[in-house]
Every structure is written in structure tokens, then in C-alpha cells.
Protein backbone atom coordinates (compact mmCIF):
# COMPACT_ATOMS: atom_id res chain seq x y z
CA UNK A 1 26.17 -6.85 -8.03
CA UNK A 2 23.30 -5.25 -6.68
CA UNK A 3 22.43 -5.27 -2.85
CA UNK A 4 19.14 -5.10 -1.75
CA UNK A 5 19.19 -3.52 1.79
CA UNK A 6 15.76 -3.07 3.15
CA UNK A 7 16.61 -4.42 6.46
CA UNK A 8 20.41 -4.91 6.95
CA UNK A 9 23.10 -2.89 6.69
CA UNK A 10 25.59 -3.23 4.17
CA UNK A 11 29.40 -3.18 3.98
CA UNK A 12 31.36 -3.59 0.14
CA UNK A 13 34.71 -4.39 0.85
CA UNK A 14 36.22 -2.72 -2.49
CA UNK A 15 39.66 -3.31 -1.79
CA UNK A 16 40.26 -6.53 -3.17
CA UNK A 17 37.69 -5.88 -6.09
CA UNK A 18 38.71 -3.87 -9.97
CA UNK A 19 37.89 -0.47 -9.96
CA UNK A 20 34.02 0.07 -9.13
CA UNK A 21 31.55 3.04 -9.58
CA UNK A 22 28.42 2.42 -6.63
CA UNK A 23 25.16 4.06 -7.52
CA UNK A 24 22.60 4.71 -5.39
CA UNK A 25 19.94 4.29 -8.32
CA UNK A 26 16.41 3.75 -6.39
CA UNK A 27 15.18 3.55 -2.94
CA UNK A 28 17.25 1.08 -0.81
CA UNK A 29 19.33 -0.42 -3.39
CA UNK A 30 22.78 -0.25 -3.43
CA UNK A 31 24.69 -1.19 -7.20
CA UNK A 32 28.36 -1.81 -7.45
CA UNK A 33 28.98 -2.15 -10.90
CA UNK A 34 32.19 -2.25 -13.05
CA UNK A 35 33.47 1.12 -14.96
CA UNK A 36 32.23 -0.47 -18.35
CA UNK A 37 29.35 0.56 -20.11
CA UNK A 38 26.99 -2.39 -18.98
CA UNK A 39 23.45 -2.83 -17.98
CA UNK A 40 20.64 -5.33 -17.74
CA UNK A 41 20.01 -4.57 -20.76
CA UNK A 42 23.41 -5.29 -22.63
CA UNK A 43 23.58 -8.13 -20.42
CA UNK A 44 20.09 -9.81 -21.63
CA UNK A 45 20.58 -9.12 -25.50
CA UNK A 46 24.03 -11.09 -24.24
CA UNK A 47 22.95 -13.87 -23.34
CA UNK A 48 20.15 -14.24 -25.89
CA UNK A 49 22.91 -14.19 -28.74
CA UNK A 50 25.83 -16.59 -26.69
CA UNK A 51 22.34 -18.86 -26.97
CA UNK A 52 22.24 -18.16 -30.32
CA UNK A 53 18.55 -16.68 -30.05
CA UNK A 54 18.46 -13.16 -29.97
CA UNK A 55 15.74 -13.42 -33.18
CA UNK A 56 14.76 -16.96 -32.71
CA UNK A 57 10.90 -17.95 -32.09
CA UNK A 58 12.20 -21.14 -30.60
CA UNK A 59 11.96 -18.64 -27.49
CA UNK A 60 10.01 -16.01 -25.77
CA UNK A 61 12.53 -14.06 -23.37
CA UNK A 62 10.39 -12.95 -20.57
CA UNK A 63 12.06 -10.40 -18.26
CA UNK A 64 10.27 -9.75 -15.08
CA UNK A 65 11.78 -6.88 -12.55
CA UNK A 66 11.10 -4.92 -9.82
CA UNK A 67 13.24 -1.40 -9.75
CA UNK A 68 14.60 1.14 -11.93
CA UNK A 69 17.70 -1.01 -12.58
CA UNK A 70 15.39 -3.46 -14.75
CA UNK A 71 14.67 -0.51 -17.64
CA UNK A 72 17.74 -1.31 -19.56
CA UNK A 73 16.10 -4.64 -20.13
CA UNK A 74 12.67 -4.25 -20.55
CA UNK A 75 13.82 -1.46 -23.53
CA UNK A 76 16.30 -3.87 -24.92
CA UNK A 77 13.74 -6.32 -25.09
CA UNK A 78 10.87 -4.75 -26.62
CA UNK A 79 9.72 -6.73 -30.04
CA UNK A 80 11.63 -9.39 -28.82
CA UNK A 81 9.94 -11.05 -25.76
CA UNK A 82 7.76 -10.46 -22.52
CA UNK A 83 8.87 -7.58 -20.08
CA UNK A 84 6.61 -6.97 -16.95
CA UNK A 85 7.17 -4.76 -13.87
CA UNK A 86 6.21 -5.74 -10.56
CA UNK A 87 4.73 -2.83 -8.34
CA UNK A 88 6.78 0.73 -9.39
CA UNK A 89 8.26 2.55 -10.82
CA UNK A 90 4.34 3.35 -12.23
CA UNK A 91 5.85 4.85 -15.27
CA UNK A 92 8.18 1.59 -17.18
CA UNK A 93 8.91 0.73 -20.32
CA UNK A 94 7.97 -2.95 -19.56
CA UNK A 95 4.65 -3.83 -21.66
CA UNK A 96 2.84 -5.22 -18.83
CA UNK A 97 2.79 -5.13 -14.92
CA UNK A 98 2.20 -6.80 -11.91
CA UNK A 99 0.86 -5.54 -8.60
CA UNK A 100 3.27 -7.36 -6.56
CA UNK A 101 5.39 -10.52 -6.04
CA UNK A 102 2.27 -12.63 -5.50
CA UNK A 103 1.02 -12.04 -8.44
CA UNK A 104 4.43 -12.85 -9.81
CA UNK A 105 3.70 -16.10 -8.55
CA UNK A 106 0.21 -16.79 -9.90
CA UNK A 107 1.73 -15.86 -13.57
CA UNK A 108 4.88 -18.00 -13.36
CA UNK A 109 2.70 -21.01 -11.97
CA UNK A 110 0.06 -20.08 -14.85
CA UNK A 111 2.85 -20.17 -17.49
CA UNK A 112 4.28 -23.39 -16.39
CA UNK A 113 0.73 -25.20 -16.62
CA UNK A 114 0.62 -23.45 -19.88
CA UNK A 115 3.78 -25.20 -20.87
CA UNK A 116 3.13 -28.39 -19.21
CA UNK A 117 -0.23 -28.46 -21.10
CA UNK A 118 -2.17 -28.63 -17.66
CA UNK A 119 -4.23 -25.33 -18.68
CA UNK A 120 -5.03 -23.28 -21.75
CA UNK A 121 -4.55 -19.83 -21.60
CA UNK A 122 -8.02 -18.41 -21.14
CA UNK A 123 -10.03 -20.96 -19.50
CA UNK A 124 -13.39 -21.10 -20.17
């Protein structure tokens, strides 16, 4: 679970949850994660093999995240699908990146012409 907290505050009632470790990993996000070694990461490649796909070209993961949480996937993912950071951290290991969550937009609206055959990819 990861709580975004930009404007709120935030109470984690822990009492009634299995032992948790909270890290305060980037600027105004709060993670409460199990005590397992888990991350986006693990949990991508995870549900690329329960699909059976992991090194399939039937599909073309793409992974698109904002904070430092997201690394873990966009390094599990590299050679295997389409990893793009929206605004920081500047320095990622995603292979491309978006100014912000309009542009976001734009893409996911371009790829889903692109797959609906509406558009081509560079139009002329």
C-alpha cells in the first residue's frame, strides 16, 4: 500500500494488519509494505509469468510511474517492454519520460488509436 499524501493527512491503523515496515521513500509518500522482500518490480515480472508472458511477444508490458517507488519496475522490465517516467526523479532507469500527467494522457489516447487502428504511429 502506498499513500499518497499531498494534501491530507494520514493515519495507518497497524494494529489489526501483519507485521509492517513504513518507509518514507520520496517526497510525500508514505509506503507500508510487508517484511518480505517485494517490490514493483518482483511484483510486475509476477504477474507477467501467472499470465504466462514474461517472454511472450503476444505483449508489450508498458510500465508508466511517477516516484522512486516505480525503479524496481522499470529495471525489471528493461528488454522486456515499455517503461516511462512521468516528471522526476530526472535521473530513472525507465527508457523514456514524460513531462507530466497530461502528457500521460496524450500517449495512452495515442496508443489506443494505435491499437484501434484509428492512427498510425507517425502521421504524415
Amino acid at each position: 500500500m502506498t499513500e499518497h499524501f499531498r494534501r491530507r493527512s494520514v493515519y495507518v491503523r497497524t494494529g489489526e494488519l501483519p507485521p509492517l515496515q513504513m518507509n518514507d521513500r520520496d517526497k510525500k509518500v508514505l509506503e507500508v509494505v510487508p517484511r518480505v522482500q517485494w517490490d514493483k518490480g518482483k511484483a510486475v515480472l509476477w504477474l507477467l509469468a501467472k499470465e504466462g508472458k514474461i517472454q511472450s511477444e503476444e505483449i508489450a508490458p508498458v510500465y508508466i510511474g511517477d516516484d522512486i517507488t516505480d525503479e524496481d519496475a522499470f529495471k525489471a522490465l528493461e528488454g522486456k517492454g515499455v517503461t516511462i517516467s512521468v516528471g522526476g526523479p530526472k535521473s530513472s532507469r525507465a527508457k523514456y519520460h514524460l513531462k507530466d500527467s497530461e502528457e500521460v494522457t496524450a500517449f495512452l489516447r495515442r496508443l489506443l488509436a494505435l491499437r484501434q487502428g484509428k492512427a498510425r504511429w507517425r502521421d504524415q
